[in-house]
N, C-alpha and C. Protein backbone atom coordinates (compact mmCIF):
# COMPACT_ATOMS: atom_id res chain seq x y z
N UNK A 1 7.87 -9.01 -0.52
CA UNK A 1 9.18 -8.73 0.01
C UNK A 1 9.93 -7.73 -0.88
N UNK A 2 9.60 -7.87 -1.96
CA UNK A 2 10.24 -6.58 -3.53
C UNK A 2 10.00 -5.67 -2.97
N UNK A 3 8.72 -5.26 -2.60
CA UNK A 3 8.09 -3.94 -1.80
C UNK A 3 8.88 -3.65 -1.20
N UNK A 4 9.23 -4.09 0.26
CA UNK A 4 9.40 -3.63 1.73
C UNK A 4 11.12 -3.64 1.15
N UNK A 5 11.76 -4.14 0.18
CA UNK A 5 13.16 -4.24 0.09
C UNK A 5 13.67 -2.99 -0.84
N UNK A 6 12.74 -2.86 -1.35
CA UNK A 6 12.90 -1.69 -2.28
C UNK A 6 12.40 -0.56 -1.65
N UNK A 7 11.56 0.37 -0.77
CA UNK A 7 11.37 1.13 -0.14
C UNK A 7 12.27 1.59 1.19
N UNK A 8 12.17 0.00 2.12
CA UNK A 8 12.70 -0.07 3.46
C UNK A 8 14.24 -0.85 3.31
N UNK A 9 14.65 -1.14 2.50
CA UNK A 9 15.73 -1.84 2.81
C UNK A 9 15.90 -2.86 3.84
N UNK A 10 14.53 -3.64 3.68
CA UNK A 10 14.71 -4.93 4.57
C UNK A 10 13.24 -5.44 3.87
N UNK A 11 13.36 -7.19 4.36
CA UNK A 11 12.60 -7.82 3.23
C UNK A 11 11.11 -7.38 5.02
N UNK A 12 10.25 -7.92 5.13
CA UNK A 12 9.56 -7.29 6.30
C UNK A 12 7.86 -7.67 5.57
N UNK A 13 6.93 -8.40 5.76
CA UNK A 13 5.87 -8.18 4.97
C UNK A 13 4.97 -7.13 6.30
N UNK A 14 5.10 -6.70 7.11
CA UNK A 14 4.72 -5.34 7.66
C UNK A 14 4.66 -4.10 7.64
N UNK A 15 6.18 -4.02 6.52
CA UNK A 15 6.67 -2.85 5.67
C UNK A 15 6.12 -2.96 4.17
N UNK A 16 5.48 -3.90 3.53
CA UNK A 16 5.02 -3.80 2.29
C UNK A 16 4.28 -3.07 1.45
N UNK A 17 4.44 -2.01 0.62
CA UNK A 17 3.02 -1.57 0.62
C UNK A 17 2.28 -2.41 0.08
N UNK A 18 2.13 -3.32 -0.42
CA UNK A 18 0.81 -4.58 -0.52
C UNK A 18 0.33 -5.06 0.32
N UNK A 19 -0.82 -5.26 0.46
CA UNK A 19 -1.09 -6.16 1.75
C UNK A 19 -2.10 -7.31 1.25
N UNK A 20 -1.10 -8.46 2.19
CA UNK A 20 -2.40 -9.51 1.84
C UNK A 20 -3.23 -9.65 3.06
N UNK A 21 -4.55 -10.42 2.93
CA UNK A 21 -5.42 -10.09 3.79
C UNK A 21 -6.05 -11.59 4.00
N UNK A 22 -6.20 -11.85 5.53
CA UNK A 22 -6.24 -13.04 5.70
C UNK A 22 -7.67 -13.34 6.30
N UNK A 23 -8.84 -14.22 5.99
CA UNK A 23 -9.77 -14.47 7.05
C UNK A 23 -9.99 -15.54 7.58
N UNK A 24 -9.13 -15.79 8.48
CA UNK A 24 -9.39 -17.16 10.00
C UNK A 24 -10.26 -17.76 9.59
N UNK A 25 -11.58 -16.97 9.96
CA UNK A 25 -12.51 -17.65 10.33
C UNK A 25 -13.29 -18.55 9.19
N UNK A 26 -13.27 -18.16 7.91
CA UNK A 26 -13.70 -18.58 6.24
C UNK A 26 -12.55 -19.48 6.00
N UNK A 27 -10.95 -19.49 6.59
CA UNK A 27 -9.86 -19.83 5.98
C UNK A 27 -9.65 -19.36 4.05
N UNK A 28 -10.11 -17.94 3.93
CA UNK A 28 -9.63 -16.90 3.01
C UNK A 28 -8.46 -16.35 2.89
N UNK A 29 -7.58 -16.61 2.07
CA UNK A 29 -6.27 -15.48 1.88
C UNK A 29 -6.17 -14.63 0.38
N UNK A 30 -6.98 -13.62 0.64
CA UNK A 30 -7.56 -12.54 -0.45
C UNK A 30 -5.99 -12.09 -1.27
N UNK A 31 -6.09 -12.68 -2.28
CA UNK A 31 -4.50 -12.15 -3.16
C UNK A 31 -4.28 -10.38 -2.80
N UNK A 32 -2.86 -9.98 -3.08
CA UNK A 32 -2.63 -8.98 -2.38
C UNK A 32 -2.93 -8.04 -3.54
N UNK A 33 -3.16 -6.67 -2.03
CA UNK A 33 -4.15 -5.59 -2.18
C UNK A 33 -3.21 -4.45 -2.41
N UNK A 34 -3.59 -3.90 -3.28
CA UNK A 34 -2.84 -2.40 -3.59
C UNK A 34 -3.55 -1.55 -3.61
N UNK A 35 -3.30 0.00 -3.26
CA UNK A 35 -4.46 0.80 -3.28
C UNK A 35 -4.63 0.68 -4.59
N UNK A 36 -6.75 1.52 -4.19
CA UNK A 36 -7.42 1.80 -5.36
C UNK A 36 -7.03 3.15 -5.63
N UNK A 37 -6.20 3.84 -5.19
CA UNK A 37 -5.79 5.39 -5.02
C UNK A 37 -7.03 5.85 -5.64
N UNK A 38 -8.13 5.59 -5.04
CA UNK A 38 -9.59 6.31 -4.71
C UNK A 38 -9.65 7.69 -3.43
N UNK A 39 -10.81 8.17 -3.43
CA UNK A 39 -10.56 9.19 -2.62
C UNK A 39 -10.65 9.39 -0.75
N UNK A 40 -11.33 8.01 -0.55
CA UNK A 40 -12.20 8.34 1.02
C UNK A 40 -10.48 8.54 1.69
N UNK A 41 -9.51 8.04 1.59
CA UNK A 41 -8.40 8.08 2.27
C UNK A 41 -7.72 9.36 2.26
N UNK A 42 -8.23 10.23 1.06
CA UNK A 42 -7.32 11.72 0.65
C UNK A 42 -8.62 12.35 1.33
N UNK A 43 -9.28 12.19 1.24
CA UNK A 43 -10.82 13.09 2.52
C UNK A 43 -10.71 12.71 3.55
N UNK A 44 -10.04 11.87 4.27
CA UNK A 44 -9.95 11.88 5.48
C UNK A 44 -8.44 12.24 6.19
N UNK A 45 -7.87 12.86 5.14
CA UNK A 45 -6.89 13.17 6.45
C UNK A 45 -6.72 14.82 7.03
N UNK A 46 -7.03 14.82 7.77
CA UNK A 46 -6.75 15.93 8.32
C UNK A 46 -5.71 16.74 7.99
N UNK A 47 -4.42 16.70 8.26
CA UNK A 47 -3.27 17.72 7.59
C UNK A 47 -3.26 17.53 6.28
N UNK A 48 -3.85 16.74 5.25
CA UNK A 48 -3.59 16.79 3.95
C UNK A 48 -2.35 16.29 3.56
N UNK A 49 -2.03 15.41 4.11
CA UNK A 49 -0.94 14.62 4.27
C UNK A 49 -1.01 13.67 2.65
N UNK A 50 -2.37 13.71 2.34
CA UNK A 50 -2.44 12.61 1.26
C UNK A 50 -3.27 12.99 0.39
N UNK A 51 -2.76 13.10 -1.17
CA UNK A 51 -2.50 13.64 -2.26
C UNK A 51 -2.57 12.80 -3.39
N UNK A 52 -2.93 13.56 -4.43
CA UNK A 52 -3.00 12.84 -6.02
C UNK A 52 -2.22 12.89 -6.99
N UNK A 53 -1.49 12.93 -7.48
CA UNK A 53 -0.98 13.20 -8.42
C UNK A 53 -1.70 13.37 -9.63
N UNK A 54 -1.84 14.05 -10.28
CA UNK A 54 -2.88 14.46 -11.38
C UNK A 54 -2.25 13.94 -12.65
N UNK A 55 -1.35 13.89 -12.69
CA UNK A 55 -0.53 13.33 -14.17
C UNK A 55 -0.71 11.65 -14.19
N UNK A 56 -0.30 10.95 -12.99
CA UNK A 56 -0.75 9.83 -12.91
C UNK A 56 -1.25 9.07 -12.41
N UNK A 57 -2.67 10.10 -11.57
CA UNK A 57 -3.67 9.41 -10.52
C UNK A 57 -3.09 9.02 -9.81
N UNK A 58 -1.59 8.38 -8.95
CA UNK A 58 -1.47 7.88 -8.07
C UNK A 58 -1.59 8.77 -6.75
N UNK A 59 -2.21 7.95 -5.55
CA UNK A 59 -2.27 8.44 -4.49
C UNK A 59 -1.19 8.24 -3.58
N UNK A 60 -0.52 9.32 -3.19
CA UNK A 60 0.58 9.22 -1.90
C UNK A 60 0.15 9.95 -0.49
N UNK A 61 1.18 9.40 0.28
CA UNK A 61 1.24 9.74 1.40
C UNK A 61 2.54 10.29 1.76
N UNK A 62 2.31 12.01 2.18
CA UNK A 62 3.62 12.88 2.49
C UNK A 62 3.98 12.38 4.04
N UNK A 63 5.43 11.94 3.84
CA UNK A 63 5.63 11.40 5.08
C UNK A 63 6.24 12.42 6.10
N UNK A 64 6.48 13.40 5.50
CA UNK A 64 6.58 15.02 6.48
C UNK A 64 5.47 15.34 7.48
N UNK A 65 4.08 15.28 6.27
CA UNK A 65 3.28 15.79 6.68
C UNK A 65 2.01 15.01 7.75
N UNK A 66 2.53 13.64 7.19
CA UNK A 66 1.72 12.62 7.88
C UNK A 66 1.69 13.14 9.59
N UNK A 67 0.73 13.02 10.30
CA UNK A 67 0.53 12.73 11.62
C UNK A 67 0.61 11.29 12.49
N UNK A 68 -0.13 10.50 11.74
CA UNK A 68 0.31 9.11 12.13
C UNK A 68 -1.25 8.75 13.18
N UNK A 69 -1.96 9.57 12.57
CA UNK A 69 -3.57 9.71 13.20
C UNK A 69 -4.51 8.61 12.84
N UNK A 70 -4.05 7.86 11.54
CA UNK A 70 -4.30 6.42 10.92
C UNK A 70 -6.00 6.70 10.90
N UNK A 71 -6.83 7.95 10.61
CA UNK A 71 -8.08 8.18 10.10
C UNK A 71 -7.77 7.59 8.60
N UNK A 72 -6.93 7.65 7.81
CA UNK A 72 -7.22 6.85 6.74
C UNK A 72 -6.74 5.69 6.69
N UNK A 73 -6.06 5.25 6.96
CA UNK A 73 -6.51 3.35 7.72
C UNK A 73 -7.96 3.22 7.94
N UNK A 74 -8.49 3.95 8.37
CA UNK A 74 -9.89 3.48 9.22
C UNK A 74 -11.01 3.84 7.68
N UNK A 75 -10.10 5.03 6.87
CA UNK A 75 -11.55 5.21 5.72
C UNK A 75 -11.23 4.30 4.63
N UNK A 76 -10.38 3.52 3.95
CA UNK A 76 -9.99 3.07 3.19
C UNK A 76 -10.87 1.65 3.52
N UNK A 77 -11.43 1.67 2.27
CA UNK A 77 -12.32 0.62 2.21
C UNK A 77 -11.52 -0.98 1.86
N UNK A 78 -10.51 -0.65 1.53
CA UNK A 78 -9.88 -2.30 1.02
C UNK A 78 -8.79 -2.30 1.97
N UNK A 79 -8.69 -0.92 2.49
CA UNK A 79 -7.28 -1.55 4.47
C UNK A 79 -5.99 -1.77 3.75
N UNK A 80 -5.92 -0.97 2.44
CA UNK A 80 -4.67 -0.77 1.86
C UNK A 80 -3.66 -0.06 2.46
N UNK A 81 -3.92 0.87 3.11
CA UNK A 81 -3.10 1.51 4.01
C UNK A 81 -2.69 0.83 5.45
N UNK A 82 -1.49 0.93 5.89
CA UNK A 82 -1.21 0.48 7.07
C UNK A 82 -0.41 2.06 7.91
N UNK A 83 -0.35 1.49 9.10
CA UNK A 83 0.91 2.39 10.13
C UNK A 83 2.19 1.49 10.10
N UNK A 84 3.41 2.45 9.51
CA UNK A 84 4.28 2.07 10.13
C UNK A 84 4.80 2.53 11.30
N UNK A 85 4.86 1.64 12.80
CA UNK A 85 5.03 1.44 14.28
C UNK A 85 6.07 2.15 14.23
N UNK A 86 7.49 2.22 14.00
CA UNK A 86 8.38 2.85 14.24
C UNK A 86 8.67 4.21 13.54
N UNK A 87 8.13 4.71 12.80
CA UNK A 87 8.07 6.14 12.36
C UNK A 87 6.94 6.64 12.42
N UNK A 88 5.88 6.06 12.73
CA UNK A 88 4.28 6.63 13.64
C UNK A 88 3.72 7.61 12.37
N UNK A 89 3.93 6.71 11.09
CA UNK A 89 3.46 7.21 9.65
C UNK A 89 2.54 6.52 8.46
N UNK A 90 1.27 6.97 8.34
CA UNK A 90 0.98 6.04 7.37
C UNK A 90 1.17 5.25 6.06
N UNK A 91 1.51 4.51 5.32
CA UNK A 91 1.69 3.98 4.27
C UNK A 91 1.08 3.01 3.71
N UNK A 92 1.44 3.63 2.09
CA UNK A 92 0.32 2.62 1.30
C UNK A 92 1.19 2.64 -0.34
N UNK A 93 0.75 1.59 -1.14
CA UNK A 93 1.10 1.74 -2.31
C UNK A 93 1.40 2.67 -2.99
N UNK A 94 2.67 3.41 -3.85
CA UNK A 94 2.85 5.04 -4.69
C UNK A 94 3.08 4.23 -5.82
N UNK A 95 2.99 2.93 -5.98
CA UNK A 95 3.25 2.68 -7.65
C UNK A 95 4.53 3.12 -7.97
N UNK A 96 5.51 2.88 -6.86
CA UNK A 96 7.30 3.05 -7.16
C UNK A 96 7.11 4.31 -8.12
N UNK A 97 6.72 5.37 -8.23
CA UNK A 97 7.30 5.98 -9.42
C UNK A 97 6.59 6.00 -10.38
N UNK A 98 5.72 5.19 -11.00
CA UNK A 98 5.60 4.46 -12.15
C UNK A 98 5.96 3.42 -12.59
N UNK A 99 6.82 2.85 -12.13
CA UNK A 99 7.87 2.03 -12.11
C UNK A 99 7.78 0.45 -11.02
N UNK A 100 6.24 -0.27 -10.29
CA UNK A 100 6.44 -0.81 -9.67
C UNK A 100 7.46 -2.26 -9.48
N UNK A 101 8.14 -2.04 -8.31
CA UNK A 101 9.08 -3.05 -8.15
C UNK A 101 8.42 -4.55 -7.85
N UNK A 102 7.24 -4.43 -7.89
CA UNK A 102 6.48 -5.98 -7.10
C UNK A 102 6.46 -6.57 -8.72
N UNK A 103 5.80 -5.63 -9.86
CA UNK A 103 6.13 -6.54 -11.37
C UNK A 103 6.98 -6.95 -11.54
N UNK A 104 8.01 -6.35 -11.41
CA UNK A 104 9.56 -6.96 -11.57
C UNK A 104 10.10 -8.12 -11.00
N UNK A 105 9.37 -8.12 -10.03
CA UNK A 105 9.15 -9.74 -9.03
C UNK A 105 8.58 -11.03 -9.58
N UNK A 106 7.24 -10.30 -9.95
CA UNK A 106 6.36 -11.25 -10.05
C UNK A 106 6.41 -12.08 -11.03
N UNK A 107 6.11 -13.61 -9.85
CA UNK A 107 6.30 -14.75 -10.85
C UNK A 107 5.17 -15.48 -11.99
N UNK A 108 4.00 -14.34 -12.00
CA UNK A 108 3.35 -15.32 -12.32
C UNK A 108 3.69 -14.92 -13.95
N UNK A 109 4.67 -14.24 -14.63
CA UNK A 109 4.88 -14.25 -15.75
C UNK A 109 5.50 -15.33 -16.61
N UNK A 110 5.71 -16.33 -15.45
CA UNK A 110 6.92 -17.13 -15.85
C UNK A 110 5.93 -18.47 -15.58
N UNK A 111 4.19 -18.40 -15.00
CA UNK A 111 3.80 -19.95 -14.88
C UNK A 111 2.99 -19.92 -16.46
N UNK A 112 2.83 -21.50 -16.62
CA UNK A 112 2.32 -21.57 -18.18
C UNK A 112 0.93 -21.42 -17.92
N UNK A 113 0.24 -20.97 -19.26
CA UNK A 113 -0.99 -21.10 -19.70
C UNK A 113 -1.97 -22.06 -19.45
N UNK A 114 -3.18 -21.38 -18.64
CA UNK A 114 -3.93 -22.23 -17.82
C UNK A 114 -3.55 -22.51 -16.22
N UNK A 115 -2.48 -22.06 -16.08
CA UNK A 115 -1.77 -22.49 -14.43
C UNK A 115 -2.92 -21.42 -13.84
């Protein structure tokens, strides 16, 4: 919810860039996924919408340039990337900046040793 509140200005786990990932059928809920800002997702997009940053490896997505063609949804091997429905744009983890807001959240700094 840090995610989607800090980007989107609403708490939303659809808007997150984390995603957790659920399997029914095993009853699996895979702890949440951030990109590997690996490459199959920056090779598959067509307008070049999605980019590296060379100073700090992170991978983004230009939301100008995005099409909303969701070929990298489909190459991304861990489905880190999603569409957001109402701006018909892909998104995925940028690592806030450098700066991610989900650490700043996260509680597990605060459970004791061995938890």
């Amino acid at each position: 919810m840090a995610c989607s509140f800090h980007h989107e200005e609403e708490c939303s786990s659809n808007k997150s860039r984390i995603r957790i990932l659920k399997d029914n059928q095993w009853a699996l809920i895979i702890p949440p996924v951030h990109s590997l800002h690996s490459s199959p997702c920056v090779e598959s997009c067509p307008p070049g919408a999605i980019s590296r940053d060379e100073a700090t490896g992170a991978v983004s997505v230009d939301a100008e340039a995005c099409v909303g063609c969701e070929n990298c949804i489909s190459a991304c091997p861990i489905r880190a990337l999603a569409l957001d429905e109402e701006k018909g744009i892909a998104f995925k983890c940028d690592l806030c900046g450098g700066d991610p807001e989900c650490v700043k959240w996260c509680l597990m700094e605060h459970l004791p040793e061995g938890s």
